[in-house]
PDB file of N, CA and C in Angstrom:
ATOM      1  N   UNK A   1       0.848  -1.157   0.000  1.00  0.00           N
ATOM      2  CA  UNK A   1       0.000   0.000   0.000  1.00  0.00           C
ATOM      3  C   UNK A   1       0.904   1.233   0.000  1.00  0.00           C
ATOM      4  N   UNK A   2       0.746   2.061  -0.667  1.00  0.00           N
ATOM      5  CA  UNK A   2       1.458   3.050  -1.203  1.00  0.00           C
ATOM      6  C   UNK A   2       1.022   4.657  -0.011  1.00  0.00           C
ATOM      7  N   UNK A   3       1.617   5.029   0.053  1.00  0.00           N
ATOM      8  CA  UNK A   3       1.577   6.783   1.089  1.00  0.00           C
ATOM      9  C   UNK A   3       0.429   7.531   1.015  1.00  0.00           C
ATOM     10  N   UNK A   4       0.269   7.019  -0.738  1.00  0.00           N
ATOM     11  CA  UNK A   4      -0.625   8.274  -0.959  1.00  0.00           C
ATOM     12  C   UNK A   4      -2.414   7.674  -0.756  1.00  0.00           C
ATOM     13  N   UNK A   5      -2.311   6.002  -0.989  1.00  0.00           N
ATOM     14  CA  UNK A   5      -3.638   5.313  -0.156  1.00  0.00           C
ATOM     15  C   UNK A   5      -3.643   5.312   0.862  1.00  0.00           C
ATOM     16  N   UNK A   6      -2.815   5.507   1.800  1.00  0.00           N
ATOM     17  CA  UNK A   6      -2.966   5.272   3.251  1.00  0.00           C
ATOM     18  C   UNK A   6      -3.415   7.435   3.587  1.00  0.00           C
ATOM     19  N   UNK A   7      -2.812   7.915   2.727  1.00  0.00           N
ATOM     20  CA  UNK A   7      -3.498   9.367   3.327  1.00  0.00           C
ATOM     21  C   UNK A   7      -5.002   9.495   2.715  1.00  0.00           C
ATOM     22  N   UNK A   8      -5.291   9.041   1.218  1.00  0.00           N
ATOM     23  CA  UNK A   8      -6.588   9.082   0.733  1.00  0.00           C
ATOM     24  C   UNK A   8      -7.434   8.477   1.895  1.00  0.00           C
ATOM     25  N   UNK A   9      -7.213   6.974   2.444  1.00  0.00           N
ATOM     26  CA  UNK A   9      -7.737   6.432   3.411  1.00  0.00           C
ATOM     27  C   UNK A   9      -8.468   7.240   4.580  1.00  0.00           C
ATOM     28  N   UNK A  10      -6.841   8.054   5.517  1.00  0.00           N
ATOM     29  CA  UNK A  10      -7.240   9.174   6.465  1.00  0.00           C
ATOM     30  C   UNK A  10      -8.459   9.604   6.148  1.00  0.00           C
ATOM     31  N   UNK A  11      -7.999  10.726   4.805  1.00  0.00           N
ATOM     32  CA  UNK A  11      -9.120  11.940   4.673  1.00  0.00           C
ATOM     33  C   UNK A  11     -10.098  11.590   4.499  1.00  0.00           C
ATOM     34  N   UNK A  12     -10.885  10.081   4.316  1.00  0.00           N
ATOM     35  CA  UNK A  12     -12.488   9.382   4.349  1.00  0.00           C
ATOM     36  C   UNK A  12     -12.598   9.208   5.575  1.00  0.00           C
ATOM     37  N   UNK A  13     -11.403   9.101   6.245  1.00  0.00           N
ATOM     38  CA  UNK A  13     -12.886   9.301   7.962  1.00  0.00           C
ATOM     39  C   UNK A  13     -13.360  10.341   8.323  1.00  0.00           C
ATOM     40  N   UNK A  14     -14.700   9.973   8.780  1.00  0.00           N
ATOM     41  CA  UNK A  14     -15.225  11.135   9.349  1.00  0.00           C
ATOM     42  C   UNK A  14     -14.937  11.251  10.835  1.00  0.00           C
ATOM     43  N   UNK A  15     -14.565  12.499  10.948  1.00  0.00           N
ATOM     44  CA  UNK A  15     -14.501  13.695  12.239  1.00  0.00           C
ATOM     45  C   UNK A  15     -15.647  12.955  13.238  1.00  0.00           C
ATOM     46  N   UNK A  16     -15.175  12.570  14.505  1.00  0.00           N
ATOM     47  CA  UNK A  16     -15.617  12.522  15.718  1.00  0.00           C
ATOM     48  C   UNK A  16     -17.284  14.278  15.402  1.00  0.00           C
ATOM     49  N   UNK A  17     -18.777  13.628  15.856  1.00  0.00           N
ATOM     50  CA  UNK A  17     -19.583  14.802  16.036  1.00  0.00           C
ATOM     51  C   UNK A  17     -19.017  15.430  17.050  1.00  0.00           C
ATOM     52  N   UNK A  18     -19.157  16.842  16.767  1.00  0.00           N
ATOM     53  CA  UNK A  18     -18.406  17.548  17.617  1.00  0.00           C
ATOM     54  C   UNK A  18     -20.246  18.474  18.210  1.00  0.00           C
ATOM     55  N   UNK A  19     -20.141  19.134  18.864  1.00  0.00           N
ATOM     56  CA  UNK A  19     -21.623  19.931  19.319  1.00  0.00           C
ATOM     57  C   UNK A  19     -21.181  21.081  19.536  1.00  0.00           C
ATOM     58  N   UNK A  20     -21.910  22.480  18.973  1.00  0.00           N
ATOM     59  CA  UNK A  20     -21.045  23.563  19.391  1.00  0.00           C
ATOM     60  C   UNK A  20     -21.603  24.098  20.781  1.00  0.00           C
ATOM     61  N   UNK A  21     -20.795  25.093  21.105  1.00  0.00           N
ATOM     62  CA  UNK A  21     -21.577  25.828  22.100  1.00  0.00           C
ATOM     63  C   UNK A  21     -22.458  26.139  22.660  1.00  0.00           C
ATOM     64  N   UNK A  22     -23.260  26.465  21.335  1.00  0.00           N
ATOM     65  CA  UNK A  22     -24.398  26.928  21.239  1.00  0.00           C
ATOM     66  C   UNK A  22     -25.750  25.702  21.776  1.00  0.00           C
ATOM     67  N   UNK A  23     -24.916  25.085  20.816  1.00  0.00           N
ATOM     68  CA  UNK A  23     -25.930  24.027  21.031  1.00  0.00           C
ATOM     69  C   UNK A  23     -25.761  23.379  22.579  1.00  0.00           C
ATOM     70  N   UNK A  24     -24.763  23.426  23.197  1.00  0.00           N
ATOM     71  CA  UNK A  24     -24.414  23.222  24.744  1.00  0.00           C
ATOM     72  C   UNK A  24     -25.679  24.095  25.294  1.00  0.00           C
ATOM     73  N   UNK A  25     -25.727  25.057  25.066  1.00  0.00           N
ATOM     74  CA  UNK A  25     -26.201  26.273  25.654  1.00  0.00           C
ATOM     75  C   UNK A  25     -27.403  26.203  25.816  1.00  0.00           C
ATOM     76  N   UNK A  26     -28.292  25.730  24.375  1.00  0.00           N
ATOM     77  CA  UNK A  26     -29.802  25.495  24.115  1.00  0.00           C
ATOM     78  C   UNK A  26     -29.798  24.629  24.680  1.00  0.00           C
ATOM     79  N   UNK A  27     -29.035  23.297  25.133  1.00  0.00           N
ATOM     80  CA  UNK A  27     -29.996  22.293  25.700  1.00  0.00           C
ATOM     81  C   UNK A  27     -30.035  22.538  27.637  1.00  0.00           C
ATOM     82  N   UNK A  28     -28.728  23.625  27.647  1.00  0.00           N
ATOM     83  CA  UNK A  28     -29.291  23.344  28.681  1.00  0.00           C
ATOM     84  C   UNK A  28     -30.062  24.036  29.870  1.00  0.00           C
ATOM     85  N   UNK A  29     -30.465  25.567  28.338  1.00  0.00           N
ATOM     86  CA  UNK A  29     -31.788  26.135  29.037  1.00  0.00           C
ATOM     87  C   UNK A  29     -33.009  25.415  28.553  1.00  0.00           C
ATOM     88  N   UNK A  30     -33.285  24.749  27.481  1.00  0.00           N
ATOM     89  CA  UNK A  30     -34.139  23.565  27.416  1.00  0.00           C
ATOM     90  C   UNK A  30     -34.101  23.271  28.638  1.00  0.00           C
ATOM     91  N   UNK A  31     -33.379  22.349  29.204  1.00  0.00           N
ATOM     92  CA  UNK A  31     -33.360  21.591  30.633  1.00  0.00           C
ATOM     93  C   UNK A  31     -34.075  22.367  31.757  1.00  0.00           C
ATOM     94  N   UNK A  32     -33.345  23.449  32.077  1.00  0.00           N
ATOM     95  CA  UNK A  32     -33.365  24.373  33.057  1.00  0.00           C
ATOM     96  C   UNK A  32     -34.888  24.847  33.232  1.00  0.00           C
ATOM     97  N   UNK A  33     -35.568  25.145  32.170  1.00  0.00           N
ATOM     98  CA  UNK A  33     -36.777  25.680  31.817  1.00  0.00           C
ATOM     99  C   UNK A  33     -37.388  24.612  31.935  1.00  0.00           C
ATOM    100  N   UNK A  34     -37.049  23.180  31.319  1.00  0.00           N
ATOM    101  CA  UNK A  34     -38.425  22.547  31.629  1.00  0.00           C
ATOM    102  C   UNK A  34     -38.484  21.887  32.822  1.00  0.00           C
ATOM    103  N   UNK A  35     -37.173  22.100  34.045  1.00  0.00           N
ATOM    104  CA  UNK A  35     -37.290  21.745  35.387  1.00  0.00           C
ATOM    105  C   UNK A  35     -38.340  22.601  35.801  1.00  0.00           C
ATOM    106  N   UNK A  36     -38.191  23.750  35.549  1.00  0.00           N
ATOM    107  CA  UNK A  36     -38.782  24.882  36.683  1.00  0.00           C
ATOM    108  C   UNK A  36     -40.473  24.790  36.646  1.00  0.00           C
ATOM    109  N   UNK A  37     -40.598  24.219  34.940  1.00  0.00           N
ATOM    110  CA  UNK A  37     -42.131  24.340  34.073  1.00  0.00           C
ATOM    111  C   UNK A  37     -42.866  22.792  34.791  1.00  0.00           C
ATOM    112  N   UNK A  38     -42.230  22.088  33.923  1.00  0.00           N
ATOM    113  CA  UNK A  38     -42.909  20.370  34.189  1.00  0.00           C
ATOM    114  C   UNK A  38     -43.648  20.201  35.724  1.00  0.00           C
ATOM    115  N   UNK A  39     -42.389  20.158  36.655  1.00  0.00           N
ATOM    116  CA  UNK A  39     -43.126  19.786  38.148  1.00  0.00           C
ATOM    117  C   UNK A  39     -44.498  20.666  38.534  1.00  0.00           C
ATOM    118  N   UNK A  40     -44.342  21.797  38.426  1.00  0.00           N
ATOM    119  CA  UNK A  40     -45.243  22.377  39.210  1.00  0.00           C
ATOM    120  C   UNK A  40     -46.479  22.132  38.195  1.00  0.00           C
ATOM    121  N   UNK A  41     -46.738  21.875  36.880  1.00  0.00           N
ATOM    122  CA  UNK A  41     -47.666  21.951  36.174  1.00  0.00           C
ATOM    123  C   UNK A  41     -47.981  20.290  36.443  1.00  0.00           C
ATOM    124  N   UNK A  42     -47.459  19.831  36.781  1.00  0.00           N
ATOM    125  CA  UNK A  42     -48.030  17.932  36.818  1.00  0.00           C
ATOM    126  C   UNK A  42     -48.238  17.720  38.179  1.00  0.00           C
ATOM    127  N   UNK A  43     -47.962  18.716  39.192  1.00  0.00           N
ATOM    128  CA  UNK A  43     -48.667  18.816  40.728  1.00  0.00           C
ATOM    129  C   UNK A  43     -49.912  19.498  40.898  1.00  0.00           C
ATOM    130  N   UNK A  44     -50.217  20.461  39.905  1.00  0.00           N
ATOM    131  CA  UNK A  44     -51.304  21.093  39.637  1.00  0.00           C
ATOM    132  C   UNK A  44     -52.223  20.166  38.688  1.00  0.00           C
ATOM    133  N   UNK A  45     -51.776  19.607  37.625  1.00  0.00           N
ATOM    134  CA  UNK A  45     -52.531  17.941  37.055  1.00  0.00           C
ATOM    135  C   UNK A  45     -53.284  17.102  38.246  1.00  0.00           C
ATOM    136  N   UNK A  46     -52.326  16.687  39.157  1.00  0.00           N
ATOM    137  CA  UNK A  46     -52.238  15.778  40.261  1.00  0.00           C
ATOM    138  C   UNK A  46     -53.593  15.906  41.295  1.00  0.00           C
ATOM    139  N   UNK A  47     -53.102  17.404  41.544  1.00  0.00           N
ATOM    140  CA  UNK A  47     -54.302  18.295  42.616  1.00  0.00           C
ATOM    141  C   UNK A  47     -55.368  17.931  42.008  1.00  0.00           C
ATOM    142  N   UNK A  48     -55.708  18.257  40.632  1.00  0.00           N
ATOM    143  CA  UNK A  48     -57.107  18.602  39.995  1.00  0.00           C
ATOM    144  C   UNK A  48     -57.884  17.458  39.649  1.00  0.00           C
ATOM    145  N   UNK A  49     -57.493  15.993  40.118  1.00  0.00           N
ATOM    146  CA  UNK A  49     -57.779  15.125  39.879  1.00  0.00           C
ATOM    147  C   UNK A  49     -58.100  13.945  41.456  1.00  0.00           C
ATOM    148  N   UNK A  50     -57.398  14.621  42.459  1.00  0.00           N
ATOM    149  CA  UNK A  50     -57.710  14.069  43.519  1.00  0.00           C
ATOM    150  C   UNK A  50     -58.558  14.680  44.559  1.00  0.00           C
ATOM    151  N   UNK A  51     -59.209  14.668  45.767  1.00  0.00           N
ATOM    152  CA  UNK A  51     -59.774  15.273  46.570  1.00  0.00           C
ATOM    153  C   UNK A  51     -59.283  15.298  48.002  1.00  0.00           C
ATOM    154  N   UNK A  52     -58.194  14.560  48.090  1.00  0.00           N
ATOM    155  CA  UNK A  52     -57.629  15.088  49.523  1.00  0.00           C
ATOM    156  C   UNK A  52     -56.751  15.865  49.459  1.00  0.00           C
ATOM    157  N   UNK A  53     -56.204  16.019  50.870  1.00  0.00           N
ATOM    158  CA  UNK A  53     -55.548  16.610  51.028  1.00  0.00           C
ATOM    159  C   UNK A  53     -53.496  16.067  50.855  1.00  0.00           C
ATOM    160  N   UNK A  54     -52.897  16.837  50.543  1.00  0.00           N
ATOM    161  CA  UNK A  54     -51.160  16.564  50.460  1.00  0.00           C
ATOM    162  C   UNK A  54     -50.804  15.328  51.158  1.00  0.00           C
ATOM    163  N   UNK A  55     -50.733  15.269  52.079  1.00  0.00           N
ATOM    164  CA  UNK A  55     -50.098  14.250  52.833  1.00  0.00           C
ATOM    165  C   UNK A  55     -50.730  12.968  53.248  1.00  0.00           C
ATOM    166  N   UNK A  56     -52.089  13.243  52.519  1.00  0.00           N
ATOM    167  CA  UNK A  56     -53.058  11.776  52.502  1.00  0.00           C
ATOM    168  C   UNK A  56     -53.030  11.058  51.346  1.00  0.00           C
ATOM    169  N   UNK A  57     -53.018   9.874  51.396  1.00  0.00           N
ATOM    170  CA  UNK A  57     -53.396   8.579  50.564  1.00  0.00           C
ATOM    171  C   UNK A  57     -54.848   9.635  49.637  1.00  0.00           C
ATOM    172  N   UNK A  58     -54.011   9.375  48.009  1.00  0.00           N
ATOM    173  CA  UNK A  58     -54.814   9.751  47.144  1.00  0.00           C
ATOM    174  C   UNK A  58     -56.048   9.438  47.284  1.00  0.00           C
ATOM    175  N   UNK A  59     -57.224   9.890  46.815  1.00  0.00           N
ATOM    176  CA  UNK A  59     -58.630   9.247  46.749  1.00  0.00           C
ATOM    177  C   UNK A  59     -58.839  10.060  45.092  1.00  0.00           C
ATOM    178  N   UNK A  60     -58.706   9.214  43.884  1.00  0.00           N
ATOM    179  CA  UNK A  60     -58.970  10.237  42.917  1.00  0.00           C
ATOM    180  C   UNK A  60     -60.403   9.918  42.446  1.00  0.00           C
ATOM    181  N   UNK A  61     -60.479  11.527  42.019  1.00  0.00           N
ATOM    182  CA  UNK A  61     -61.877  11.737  41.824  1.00  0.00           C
ATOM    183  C   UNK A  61     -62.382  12.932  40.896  1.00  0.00           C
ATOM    184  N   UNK A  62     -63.335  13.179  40.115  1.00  0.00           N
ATOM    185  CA  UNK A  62     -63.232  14.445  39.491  1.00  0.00           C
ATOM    186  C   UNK A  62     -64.157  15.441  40.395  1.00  0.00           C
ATOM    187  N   UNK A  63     -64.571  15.084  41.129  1.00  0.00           N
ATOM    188  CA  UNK A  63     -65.328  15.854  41.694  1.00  0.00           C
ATOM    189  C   UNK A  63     -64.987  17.124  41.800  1.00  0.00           C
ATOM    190  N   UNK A  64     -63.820  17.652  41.855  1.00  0.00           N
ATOM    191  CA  UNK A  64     -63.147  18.856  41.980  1.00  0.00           C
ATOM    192  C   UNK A  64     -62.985  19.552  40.779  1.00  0.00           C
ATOM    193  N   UNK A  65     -62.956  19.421  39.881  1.00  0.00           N
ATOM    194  CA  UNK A  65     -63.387  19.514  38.815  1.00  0.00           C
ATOM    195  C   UNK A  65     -64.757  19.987  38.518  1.00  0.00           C
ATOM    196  N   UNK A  66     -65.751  18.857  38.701  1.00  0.00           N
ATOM    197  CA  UNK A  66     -67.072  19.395  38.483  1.00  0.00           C
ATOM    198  C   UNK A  66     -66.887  20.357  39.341  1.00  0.00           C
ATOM    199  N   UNK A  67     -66.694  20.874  40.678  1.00  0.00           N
ATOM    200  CA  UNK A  67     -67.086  21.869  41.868  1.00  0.00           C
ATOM    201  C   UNK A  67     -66.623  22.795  41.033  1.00  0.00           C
ATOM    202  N   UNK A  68     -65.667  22.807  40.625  1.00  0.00           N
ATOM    203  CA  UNK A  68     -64.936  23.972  39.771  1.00  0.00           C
ATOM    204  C   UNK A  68     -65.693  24.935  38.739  1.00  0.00           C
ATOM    205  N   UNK A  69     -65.742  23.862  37.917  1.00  0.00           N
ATOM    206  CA  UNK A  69     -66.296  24.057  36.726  1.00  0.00           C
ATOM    207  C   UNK A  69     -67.750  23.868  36.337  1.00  0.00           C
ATOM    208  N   UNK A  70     -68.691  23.416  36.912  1.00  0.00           N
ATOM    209  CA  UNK A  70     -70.046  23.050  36.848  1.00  0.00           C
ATOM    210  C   UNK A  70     -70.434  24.227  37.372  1.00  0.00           C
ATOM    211  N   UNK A  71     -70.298  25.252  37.971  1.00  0.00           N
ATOM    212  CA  UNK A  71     -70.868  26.532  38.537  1.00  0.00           C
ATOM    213  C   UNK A  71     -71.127  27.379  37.719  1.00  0.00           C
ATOM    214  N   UNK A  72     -72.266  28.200  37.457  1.00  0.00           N
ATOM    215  CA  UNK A  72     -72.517  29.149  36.347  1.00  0.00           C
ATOM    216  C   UNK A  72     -71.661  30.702  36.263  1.00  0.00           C
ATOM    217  N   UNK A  73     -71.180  31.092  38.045  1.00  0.00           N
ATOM    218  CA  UNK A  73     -70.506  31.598  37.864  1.00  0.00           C
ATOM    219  C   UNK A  73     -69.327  31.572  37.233  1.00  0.00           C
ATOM    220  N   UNK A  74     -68.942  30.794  37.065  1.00  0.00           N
ATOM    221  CA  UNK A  74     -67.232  30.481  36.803  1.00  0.00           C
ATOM    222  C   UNK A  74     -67.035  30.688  34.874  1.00  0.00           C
ATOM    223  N   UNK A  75     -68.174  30.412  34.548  1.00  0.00           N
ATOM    224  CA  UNK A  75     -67.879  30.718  33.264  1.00  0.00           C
ATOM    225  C   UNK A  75     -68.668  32.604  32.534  1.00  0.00           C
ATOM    226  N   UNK A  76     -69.111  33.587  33.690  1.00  0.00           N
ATOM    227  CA  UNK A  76     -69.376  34.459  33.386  1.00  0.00           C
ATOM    228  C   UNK A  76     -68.235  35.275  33.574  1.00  0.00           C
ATOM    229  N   UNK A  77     -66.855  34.633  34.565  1.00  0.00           N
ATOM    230  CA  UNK A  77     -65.671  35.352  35.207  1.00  0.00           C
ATOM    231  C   UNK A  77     -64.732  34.670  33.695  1.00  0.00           C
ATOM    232  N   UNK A  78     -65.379  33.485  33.190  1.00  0.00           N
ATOM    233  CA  UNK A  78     -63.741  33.172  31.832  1.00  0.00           C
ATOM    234  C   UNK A  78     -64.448  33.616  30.728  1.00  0.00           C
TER     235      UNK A  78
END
């Protein structure tokens, strides 16, 4: 094998993906943002679906829901 196949060879590999900065950057206010977002919106899911209270054994139910939302006021205030 001759110098100049073994360098043709080299220059066909491809480069290790490299990620720039940037892209460092976006994922990891992606991250950051959807820590702060996710929890509190899937504890507020959680709430709206059960009827006790925090530190009790779930009882789920929609009832809280209907109380909510079944009232005539509630849709003259949205």
């Amino acid at each position: 094998m001759a110098t100049h196949d073994i360098a043709v060879a080299a220059a066909r590999v491809r480069p290790a993906l490299q990620v720039s900065t940037n892209a460092w950057l976006l994922a990891a206010l992606v991250l950051s943002v959807g820590w702060l977002i996710v929890p509190p919106l899937a504890i507020l899911a959680y709430g709206s679906v059960t009827d006790t209270p925090p530190a009790v054994a779930p009882h789920f139910s929609l009832d809280t829901l209907h109380y909510a939302y079944a009232r005539q006021r509630i849709w003259f205030a949205l």
